[in-house]
C-alpha atoms as a PDB file:
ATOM      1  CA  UNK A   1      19.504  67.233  33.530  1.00  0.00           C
ATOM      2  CA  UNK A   2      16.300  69.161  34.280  1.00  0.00           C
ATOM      3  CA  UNK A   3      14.684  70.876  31.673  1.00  0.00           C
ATOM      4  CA  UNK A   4      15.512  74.486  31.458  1.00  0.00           C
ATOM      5  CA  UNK A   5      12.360  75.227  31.397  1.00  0.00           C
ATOM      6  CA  UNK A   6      10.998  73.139  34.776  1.00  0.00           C
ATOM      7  CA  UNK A   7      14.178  75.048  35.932  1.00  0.00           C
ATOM      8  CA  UNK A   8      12.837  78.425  34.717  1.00  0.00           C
ATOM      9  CA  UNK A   9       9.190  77.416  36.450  1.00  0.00           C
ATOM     10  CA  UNK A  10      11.021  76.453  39.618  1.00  0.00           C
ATOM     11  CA  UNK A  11      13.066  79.867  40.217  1.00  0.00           C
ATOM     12  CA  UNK A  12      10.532  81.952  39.275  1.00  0.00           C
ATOM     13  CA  UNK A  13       7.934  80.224  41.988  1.00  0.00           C
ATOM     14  CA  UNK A  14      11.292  81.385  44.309  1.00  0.00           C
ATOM     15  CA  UNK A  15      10.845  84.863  43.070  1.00  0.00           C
ATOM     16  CA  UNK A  16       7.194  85.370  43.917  1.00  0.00           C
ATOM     17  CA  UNK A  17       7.364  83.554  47.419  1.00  0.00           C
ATOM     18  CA  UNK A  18       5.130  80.469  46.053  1.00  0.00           C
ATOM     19  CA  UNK A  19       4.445  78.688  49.714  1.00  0.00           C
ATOM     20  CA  UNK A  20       4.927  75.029  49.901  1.00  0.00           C
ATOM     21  CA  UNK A  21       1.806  73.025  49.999  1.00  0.00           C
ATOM     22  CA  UNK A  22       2.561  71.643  53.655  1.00  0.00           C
ATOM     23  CA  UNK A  23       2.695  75.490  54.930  1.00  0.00           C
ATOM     24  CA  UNK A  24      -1.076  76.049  53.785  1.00  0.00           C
ATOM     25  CA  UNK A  25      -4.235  75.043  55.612  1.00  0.00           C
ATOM     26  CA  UNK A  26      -6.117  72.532  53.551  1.00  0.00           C
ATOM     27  CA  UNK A  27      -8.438  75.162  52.464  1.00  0.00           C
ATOM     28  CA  UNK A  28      -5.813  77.902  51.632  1.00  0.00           C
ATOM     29  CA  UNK A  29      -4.012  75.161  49.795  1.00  0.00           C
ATOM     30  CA  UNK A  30      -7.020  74.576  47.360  1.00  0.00           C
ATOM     31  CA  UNK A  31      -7.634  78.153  46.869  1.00  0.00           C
ATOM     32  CA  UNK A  32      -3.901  78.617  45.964  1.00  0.00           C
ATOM     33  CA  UNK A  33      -3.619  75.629  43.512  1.00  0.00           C
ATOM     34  CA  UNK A  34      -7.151  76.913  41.989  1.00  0.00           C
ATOM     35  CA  UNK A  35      -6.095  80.282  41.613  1.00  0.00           C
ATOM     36  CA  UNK A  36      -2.933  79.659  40.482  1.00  0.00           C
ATOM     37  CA  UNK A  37      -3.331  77.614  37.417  1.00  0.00           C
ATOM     38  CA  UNK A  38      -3.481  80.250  34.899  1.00  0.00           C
ATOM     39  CA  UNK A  39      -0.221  80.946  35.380  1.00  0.00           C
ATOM     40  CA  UNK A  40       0.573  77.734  33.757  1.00  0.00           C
ATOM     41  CA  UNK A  41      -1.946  75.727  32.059  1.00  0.00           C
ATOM     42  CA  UNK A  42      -2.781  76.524  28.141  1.00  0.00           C
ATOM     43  CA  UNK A  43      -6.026  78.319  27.537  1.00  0.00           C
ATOM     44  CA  UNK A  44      -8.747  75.745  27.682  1.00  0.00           C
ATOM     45  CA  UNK A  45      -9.538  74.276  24.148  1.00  0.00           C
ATOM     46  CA  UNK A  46     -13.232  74.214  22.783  1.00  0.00           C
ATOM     47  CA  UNK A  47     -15.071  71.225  23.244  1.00  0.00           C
ATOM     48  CA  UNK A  48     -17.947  69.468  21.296  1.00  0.00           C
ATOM     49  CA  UNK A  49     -20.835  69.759  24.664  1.00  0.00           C
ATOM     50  CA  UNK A  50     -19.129  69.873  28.546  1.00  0.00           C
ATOM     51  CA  UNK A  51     -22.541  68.863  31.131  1.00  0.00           C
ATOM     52  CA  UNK A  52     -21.976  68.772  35.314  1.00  0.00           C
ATOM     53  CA  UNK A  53     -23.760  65.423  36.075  1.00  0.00           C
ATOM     54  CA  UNK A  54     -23.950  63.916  39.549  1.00  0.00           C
ATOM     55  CA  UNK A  55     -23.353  60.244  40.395  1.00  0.00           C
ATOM     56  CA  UNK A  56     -25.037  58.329  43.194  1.00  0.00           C
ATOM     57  CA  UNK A  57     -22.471  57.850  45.537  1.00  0.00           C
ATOM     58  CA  UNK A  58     -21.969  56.287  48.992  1.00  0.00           C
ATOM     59  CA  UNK A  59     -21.842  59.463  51.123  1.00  0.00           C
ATOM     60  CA  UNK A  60     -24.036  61.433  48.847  1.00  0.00           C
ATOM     61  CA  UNK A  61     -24.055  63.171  45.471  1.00  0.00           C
ATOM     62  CA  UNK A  62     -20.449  63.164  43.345  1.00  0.00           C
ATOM     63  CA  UNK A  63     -20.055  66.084  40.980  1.00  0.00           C
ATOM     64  CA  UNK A  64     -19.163  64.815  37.538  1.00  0.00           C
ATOM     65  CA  UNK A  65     -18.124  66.923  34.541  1.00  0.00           C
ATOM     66  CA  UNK A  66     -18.451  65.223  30.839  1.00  0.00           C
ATOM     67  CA  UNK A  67     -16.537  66.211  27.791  1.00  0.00           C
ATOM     68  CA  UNK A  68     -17.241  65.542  24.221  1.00  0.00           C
ATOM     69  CA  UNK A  69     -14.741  66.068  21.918  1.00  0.00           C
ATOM     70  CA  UNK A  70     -15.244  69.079  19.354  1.00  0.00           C
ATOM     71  CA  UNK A  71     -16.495  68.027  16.176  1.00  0.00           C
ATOM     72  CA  UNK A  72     -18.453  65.070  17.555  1.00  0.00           C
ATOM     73  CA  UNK A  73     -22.020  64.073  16.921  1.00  0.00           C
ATOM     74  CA  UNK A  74     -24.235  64.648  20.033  1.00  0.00           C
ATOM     75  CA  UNK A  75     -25.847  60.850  19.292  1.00  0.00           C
ATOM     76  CA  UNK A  76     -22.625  59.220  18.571  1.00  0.00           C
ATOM     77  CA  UNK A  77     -21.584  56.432  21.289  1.00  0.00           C
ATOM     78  CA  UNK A  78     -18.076  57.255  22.274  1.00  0.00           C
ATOM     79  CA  UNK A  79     -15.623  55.367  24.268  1.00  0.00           C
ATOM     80  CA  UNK A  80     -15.406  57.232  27.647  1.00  0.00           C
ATOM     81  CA  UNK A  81     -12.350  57.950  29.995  1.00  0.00           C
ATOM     82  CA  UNK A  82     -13.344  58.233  33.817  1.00  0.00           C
ATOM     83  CA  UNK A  83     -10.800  60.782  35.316  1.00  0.00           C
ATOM     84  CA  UNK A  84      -9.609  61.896  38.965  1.00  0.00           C
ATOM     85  CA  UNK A  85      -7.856  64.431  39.355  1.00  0.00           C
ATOM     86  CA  UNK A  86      -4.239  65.148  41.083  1.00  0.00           C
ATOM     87  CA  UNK A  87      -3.931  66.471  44.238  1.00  0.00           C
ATOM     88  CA  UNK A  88      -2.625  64.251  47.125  1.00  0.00           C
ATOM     89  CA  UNK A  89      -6.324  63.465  47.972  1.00  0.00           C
ATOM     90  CA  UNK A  90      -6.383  67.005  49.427  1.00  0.00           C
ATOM     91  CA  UNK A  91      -6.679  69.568  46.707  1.00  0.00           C
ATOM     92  CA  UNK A  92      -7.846  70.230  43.333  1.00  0.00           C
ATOM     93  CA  UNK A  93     -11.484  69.691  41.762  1.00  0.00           C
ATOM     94  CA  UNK A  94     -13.150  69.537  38.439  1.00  0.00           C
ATOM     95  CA  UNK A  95     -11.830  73.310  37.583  1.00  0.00           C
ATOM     96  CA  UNK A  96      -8.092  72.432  38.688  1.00  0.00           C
ATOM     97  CA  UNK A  97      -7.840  69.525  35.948  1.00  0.00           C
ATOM     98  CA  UNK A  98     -10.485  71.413  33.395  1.00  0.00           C
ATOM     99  CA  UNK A  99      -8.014  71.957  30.758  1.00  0.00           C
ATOM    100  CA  UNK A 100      -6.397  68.252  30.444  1.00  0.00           C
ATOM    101  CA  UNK A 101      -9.719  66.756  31.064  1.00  0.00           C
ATOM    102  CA  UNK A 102     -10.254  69.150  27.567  1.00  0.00           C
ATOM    103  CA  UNK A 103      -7.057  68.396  25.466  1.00  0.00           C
ATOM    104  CA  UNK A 104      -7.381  64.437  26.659  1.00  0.00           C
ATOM    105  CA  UNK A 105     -11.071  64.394  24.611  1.00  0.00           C
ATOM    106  CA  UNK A 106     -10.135  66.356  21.797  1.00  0.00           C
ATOM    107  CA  UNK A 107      -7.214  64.252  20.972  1.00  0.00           C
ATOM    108  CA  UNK A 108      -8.254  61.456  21.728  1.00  0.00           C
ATOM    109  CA  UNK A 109     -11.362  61.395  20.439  1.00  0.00           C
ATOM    110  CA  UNK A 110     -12.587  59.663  23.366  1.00  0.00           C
ATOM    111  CA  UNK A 111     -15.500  61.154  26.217  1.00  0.00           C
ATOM    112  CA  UNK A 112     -13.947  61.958  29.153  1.00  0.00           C
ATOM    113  CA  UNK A 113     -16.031  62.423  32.712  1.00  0.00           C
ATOM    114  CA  UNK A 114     -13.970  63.813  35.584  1.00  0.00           C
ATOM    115  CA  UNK A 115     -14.856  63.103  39.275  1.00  0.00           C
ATOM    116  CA  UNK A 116     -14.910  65.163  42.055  1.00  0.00           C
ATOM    117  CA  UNK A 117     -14.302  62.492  44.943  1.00  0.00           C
ATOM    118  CA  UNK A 118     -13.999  63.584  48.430  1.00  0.00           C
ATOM    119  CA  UNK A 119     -11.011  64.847  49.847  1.00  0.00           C
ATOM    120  CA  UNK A 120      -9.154  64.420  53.038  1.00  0.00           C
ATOM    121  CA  UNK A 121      -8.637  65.552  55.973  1.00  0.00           C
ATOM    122  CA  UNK A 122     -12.466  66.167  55.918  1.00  0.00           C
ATOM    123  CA  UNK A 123     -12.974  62.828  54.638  1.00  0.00           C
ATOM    124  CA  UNK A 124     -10.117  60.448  54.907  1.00  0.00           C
ATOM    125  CA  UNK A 125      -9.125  57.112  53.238  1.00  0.00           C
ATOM    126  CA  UNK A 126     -11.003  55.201  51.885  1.00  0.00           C
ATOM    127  CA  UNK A 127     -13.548  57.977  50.998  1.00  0.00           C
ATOM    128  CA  UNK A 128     -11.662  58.653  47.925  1.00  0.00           C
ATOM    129  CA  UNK A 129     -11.613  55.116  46.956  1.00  0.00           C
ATOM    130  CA  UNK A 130     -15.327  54.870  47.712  1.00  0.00           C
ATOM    131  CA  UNK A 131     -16.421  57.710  45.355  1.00  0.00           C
ATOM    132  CA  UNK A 132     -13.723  56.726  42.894  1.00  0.00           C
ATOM    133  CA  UNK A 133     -15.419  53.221  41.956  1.00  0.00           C
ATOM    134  CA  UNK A 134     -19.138  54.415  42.778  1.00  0.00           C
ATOM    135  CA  UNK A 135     -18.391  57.116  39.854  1.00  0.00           C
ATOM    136  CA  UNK A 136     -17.156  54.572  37.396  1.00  0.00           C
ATOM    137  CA  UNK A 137     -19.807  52.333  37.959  1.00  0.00           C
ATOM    138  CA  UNK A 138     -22.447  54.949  37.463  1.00  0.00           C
ATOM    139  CA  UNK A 139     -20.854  55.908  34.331  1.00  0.00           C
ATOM    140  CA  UNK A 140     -20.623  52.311  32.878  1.00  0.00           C
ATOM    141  CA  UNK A 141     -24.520  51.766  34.288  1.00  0.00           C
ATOM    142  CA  UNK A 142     -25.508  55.452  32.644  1.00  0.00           C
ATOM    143  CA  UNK A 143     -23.374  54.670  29.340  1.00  0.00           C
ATOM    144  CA  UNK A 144     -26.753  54.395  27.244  1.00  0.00           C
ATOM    145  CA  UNK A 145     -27.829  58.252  28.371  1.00  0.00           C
ATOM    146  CA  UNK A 146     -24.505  59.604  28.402  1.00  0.00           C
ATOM    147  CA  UNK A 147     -23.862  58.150  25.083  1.00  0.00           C
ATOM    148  CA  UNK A 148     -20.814  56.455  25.672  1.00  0.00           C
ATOM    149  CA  UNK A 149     -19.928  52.490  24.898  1.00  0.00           C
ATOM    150  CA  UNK A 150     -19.471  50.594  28.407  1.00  0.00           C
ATOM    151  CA  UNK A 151     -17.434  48.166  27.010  1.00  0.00           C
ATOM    152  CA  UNK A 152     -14.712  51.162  26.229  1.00  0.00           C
ATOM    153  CA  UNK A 153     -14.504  52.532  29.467  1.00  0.00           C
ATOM    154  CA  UNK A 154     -10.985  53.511  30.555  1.00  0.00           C
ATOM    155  CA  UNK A 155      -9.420  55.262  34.332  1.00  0.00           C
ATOM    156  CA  UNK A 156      -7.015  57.443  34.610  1.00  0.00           C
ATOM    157  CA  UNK A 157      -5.745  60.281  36.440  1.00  0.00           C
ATOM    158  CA  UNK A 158      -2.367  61.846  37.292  1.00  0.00           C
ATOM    159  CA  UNK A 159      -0.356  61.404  41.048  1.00  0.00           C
ATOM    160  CA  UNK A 160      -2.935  60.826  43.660  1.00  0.00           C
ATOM    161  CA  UNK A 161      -5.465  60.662  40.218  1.00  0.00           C
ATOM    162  CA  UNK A 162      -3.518  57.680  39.284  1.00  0.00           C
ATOM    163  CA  UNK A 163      -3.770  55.588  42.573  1.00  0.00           C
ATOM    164  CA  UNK A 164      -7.438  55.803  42.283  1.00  0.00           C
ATOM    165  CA  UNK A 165      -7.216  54.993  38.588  1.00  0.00           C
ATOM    166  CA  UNK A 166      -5.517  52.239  39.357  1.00  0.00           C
ATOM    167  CA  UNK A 167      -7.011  50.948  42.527  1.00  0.00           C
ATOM    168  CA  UNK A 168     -10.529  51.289  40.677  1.00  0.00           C
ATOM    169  CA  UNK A 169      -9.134  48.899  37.965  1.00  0.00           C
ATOM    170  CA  UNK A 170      -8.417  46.384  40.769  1.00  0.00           C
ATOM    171  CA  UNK A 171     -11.532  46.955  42.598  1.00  0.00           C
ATOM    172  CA  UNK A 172     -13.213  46.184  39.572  1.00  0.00           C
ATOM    173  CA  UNK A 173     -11.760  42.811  38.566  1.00  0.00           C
ATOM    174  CA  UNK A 174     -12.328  41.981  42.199  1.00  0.00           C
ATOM    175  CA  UNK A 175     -16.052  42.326  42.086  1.00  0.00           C
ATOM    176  CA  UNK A 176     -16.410  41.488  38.231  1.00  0.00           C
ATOM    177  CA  UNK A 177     -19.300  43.893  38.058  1.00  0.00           C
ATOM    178  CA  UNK A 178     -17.725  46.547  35.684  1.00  0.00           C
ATOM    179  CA  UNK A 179     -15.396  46.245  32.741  1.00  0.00           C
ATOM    180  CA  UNK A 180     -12.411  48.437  32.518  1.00  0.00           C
ATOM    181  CA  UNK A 181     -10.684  48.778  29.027  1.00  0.00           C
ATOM    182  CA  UNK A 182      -7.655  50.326  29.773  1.00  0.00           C
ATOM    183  CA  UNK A 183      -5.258  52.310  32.766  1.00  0.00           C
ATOM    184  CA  UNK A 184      -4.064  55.780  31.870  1.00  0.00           C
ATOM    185  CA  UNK A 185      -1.717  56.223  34.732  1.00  0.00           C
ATOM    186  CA  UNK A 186       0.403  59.726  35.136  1.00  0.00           C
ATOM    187  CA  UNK A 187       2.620  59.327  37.690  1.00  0.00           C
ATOM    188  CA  UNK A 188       0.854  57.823  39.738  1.00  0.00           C
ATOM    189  CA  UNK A 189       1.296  57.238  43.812  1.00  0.00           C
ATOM    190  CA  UNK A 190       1.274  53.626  44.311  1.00  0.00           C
ATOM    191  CA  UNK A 191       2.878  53.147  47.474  1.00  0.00           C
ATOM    192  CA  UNK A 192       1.791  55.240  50.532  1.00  0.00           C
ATOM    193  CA  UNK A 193       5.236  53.941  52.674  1.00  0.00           C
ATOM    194  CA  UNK A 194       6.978  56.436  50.455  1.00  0.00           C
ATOM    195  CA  UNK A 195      10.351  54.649  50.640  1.00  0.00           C
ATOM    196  CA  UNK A 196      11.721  54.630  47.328  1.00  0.00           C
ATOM    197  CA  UNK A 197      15.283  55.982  46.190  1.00  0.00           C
ATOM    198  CA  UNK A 198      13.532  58.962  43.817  1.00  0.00           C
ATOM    199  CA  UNK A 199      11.747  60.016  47.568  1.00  0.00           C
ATOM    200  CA  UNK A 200      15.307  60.744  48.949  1.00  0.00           C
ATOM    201  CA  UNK A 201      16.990  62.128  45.406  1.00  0.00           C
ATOM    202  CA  UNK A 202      13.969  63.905  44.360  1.00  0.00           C
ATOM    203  CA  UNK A 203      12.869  64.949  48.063  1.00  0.00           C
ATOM    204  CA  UNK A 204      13.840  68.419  48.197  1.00  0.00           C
ATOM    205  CA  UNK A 205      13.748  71.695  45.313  1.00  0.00           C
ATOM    206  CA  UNK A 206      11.777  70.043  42.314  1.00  0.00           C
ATOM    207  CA  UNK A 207       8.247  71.700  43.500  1.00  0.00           C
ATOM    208  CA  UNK A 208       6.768  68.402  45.336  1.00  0.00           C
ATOM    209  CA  UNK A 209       8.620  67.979  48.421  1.00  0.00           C
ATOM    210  CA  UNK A 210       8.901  65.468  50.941  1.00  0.00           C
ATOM    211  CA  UNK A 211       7.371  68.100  53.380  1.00  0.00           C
ATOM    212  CA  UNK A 212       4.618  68.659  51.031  1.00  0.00           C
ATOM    213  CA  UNK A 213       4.196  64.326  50.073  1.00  0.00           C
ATOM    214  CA  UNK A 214       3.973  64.081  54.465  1.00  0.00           C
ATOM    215  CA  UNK A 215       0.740  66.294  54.672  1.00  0.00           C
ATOM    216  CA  UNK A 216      -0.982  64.945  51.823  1.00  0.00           C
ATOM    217  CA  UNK A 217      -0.334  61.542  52.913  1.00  0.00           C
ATOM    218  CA  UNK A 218      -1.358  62.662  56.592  1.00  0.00           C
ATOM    219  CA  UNK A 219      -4.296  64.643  55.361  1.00  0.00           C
ATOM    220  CA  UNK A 220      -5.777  61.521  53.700  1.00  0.00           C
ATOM    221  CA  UNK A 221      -4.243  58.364  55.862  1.00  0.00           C
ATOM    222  CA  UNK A 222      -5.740  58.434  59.173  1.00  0.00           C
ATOM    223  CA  UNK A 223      -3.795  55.290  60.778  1.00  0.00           C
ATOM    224  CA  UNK A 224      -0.438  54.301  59.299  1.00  0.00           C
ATOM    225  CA  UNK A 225      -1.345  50.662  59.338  1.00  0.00           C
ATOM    226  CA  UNK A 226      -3.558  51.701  55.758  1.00  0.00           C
ATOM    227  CA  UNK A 227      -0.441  52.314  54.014  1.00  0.00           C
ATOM    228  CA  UNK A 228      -0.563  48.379  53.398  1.00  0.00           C
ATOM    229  CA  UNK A 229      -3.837  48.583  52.490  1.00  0.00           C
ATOM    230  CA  UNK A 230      -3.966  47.582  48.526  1.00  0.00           C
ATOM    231  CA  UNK A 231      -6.541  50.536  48.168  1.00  0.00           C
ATOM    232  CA  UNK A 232      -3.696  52.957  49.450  1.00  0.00           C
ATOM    233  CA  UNK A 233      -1.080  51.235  48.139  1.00  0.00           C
ATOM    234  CA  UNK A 234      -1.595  49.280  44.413  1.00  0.00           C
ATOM    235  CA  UNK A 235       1.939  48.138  44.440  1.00  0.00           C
ATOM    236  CA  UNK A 236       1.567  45.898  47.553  1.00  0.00           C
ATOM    237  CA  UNK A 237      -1.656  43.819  45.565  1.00  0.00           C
ATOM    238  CA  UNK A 238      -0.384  40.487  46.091  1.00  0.00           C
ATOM    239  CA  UNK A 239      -2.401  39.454  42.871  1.00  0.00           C
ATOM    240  CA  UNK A 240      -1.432  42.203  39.694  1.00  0.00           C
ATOM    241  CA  UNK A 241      -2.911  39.755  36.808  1.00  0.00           C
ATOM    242  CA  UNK A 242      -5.577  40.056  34.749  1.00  0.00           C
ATOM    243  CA  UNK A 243      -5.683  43.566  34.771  1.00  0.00           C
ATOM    244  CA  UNK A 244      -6.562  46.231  31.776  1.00  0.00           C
ATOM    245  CA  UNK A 245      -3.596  47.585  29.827  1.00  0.00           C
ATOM    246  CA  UNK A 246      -1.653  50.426  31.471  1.00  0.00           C
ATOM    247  CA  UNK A 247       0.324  52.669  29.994  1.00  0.00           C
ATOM    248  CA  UNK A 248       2.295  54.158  33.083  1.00  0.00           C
ATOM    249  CA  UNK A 249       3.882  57.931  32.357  1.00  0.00           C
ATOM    250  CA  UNK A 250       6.424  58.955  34.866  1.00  0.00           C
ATOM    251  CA  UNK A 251       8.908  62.442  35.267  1.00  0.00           C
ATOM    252  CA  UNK A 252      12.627  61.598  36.168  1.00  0.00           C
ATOM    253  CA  UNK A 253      12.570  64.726  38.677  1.00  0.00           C
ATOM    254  CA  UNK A 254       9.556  63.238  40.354  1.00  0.00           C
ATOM    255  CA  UNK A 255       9.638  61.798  44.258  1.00  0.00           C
ATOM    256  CA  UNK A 256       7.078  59.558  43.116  1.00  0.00           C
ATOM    257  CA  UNK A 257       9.311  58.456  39.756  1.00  0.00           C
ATOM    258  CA  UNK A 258      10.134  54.925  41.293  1.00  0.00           C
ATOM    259  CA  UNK A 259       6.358  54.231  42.075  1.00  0.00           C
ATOM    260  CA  UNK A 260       5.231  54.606  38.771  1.00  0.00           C
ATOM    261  CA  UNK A 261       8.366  52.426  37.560  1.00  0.00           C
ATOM    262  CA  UNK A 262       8.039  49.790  39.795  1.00  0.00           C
ATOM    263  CA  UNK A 263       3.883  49.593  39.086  1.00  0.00           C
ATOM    264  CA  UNK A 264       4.249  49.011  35.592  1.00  0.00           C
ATOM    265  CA  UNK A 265       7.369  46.688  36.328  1.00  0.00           C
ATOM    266  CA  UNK A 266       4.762  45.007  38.390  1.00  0.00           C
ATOM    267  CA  UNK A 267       1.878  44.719  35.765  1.00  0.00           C
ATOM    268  CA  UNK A 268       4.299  43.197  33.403  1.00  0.00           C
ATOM    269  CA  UNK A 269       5.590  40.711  35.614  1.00  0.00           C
ATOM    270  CA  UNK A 270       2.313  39.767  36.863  1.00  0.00           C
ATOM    271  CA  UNK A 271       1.405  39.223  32.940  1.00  0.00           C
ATOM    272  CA  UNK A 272      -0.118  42.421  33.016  1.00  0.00           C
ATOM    273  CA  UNK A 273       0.433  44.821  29.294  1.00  0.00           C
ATOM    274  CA  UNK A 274       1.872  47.701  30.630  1.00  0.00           C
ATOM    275  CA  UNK A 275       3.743  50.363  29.013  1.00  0.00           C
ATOM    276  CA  UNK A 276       5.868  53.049  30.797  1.00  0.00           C
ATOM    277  CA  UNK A 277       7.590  56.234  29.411  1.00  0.00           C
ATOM    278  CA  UNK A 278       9.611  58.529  31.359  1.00  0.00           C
ATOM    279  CA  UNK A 279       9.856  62.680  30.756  1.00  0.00           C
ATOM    280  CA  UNK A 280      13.623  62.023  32.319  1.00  0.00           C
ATOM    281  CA  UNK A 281      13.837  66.420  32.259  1.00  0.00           C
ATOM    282  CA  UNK A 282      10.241  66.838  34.052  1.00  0.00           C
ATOM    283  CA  UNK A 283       9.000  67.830  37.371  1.00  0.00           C
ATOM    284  CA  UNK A 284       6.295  66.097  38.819  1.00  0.00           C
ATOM    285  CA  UNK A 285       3.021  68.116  37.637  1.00  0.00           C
ATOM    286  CA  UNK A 286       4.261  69.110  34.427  1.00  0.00           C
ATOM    287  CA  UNK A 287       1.416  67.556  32.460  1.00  0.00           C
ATOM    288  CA  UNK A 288      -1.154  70.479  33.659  1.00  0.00           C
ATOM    289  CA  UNK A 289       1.620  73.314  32.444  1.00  0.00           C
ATOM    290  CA  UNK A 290       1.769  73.308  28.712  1.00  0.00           C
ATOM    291  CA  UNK A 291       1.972  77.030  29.031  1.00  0.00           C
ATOM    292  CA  UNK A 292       5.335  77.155  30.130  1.00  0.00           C
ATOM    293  CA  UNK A 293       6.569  73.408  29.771  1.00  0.00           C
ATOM    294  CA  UNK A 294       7.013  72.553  26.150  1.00  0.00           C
ATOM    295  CA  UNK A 295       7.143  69.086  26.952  1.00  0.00           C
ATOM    296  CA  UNK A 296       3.942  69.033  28.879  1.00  0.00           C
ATOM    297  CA  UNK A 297       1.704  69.035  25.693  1.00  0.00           C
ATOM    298  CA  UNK A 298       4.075  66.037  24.258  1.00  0.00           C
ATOM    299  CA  UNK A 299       2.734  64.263  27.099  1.00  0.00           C
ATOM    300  CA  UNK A 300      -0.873  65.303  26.727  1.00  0.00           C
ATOM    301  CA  UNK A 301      -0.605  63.829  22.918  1.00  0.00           C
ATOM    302  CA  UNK A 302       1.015  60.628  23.613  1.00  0.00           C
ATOM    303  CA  UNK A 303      -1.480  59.963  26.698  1.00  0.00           C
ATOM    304  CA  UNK A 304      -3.904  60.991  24.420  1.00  0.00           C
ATOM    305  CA  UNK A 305      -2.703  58.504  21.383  1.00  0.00           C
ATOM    306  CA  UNK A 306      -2.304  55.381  23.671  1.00  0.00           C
ATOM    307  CA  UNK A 307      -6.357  56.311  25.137  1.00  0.00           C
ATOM    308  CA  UNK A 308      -7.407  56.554  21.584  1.00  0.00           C
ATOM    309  CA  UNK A 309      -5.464  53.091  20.282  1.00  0.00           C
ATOM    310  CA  UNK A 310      -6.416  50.951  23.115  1.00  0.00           C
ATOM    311  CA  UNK A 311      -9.951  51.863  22.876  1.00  0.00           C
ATOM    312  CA  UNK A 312     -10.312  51.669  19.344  1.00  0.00           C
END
């Protein structure tokens, strides 16, 4: 059953004429999802010390924002979360994902510094991927300056946030150049040949539509031959061992439900730790909506709990 109040979210985005995503030009449909937030997110919690930082990146400078959690000493060395943000690799920025990026550090204790990788169609795969690693590797290289301990560095993000999470966790035990702790994963897209059962059940009236999953996916994949690309497309690694823990969070009204399943399904077979919960009543999104979704700050705490035990 979905949650009465997902439903409540859902009819009252009917009411006001909410467009679907995949009716907006790229630019309109970042403005939207920018402006829009208030509606939905909590008011953003105080922080110990938020800084805008730039990373050295492949195509040029990437915008960074750090978090310290309140209450923290400014020369304590803190175990640091690298996040990227949701979006289908077309929307949303630092601002967008503000408020999590907040409630993530003050609960768990834990610096987080978001990235603000290039987006499609402007800049299509593997752009993303590109800015994704370059940021985490200038975070572990910067760790003495930012104050943060390299050798607790954890990824994570939410939907397209969570492929790059997890493809940076693969990229890096490929090159063995940068040590990642731990995968926070919120529902993540993990397969960009979007063929799962939970795309058909879930296609249609629960906010992210097939529609809507077509233009992100064509925003950001130029030539459909990527979607088999590992970078794309975790799920198709051929090789899932040896990675950091995961701990995969999924929403049972979510087209992308059976991706996050079947990654952390994945990771465990492979020999993999990997832990998956699933918000059976949720939509997908519901983390960022606290305001209105009881169960979103549930989430936010237990994300928060399993970032501050496995870096511990």
């Amino acid at each position: 059953m979905l949650h009465p109040q997902a439903q409540a979210l859902m009819k009252l985005m009917e009411e006001r004429g909410v467009p679907p995503t995949h009716t907006l030009s790229p630019a309109d449909a970042r403005a939207f999802y920018r402006e829009r937030r208030t509606f939905t997110q909590p008011a953003p919690p105080e922080v110990g010390a938020v800084r805008d930082l730039e990373a050295r990146g492949p195509a040029g400078p990437i915008p960074l924002r750090s978090y310290r959690p309140a209450g923290s000493s400014p020369d304590a060395v803190l175990p640091v979360l690298v996040y990227y943000h949701g979006g289908g690799w077309v929307i949303g920025d630092l601002d967008t994902h503000d408020v999590l990026c907040r409630q993530l550090c003050n609960l768990s204790g834990c610096a987080v510094v978001a990235v603000d990788y290039r987006l499609g169609p402007e800049n299509r795969f593997p752009a993303a991927v590109d800015d994704a690693v370059a940021a985490a590797r200038w975070v572990s290289a910067q760790a003495a300056a930012l104050k943060v301990d390299a050798s607790r560095l954890a990824v994570g993000g939410d939907s397209a946030g969570g492929n790059l999470a997890a493809v940076v966790a693969l990229a890096a035990r490929e090159a063995g150049d940068l040590a990642v702790a731990f995968q926070l994963l919120i529902y993540p897209a993990t397969d960009q040949r979007r063929g799962w059962p939970s795309h058909t059940t879930n296609g249609q009236g629960y906010v992210l539509t097939k529609d809507s999953m077509d233009y992100y996916h064509d925003h950001y994949i130029a030539d459909k031959a990527q979607d088999l690309d590992w970078r794309a497309s975790p799920l198709l690694h051929p090789d899932l061992s040896k990675l950091p823990p995961a701990f995969v969070l999924t929403a049972g009204y979510d087209p992308l439900r059976d991706e996050g399943l079947q990654y952390a399904h994945a990771l465990t077979v492979a020999g993999t730790r990997a832990t998956l919960v699933n918000f059976e009543r949720q939509i997908h999104g519901f983390i960022t909506m606290g305001r209105v979704i009881d169960e979103a700050n549930v989430a936010v705490q237990l994300c928060a709990a399993q970032l501050k035990q496995a870096l511990a």
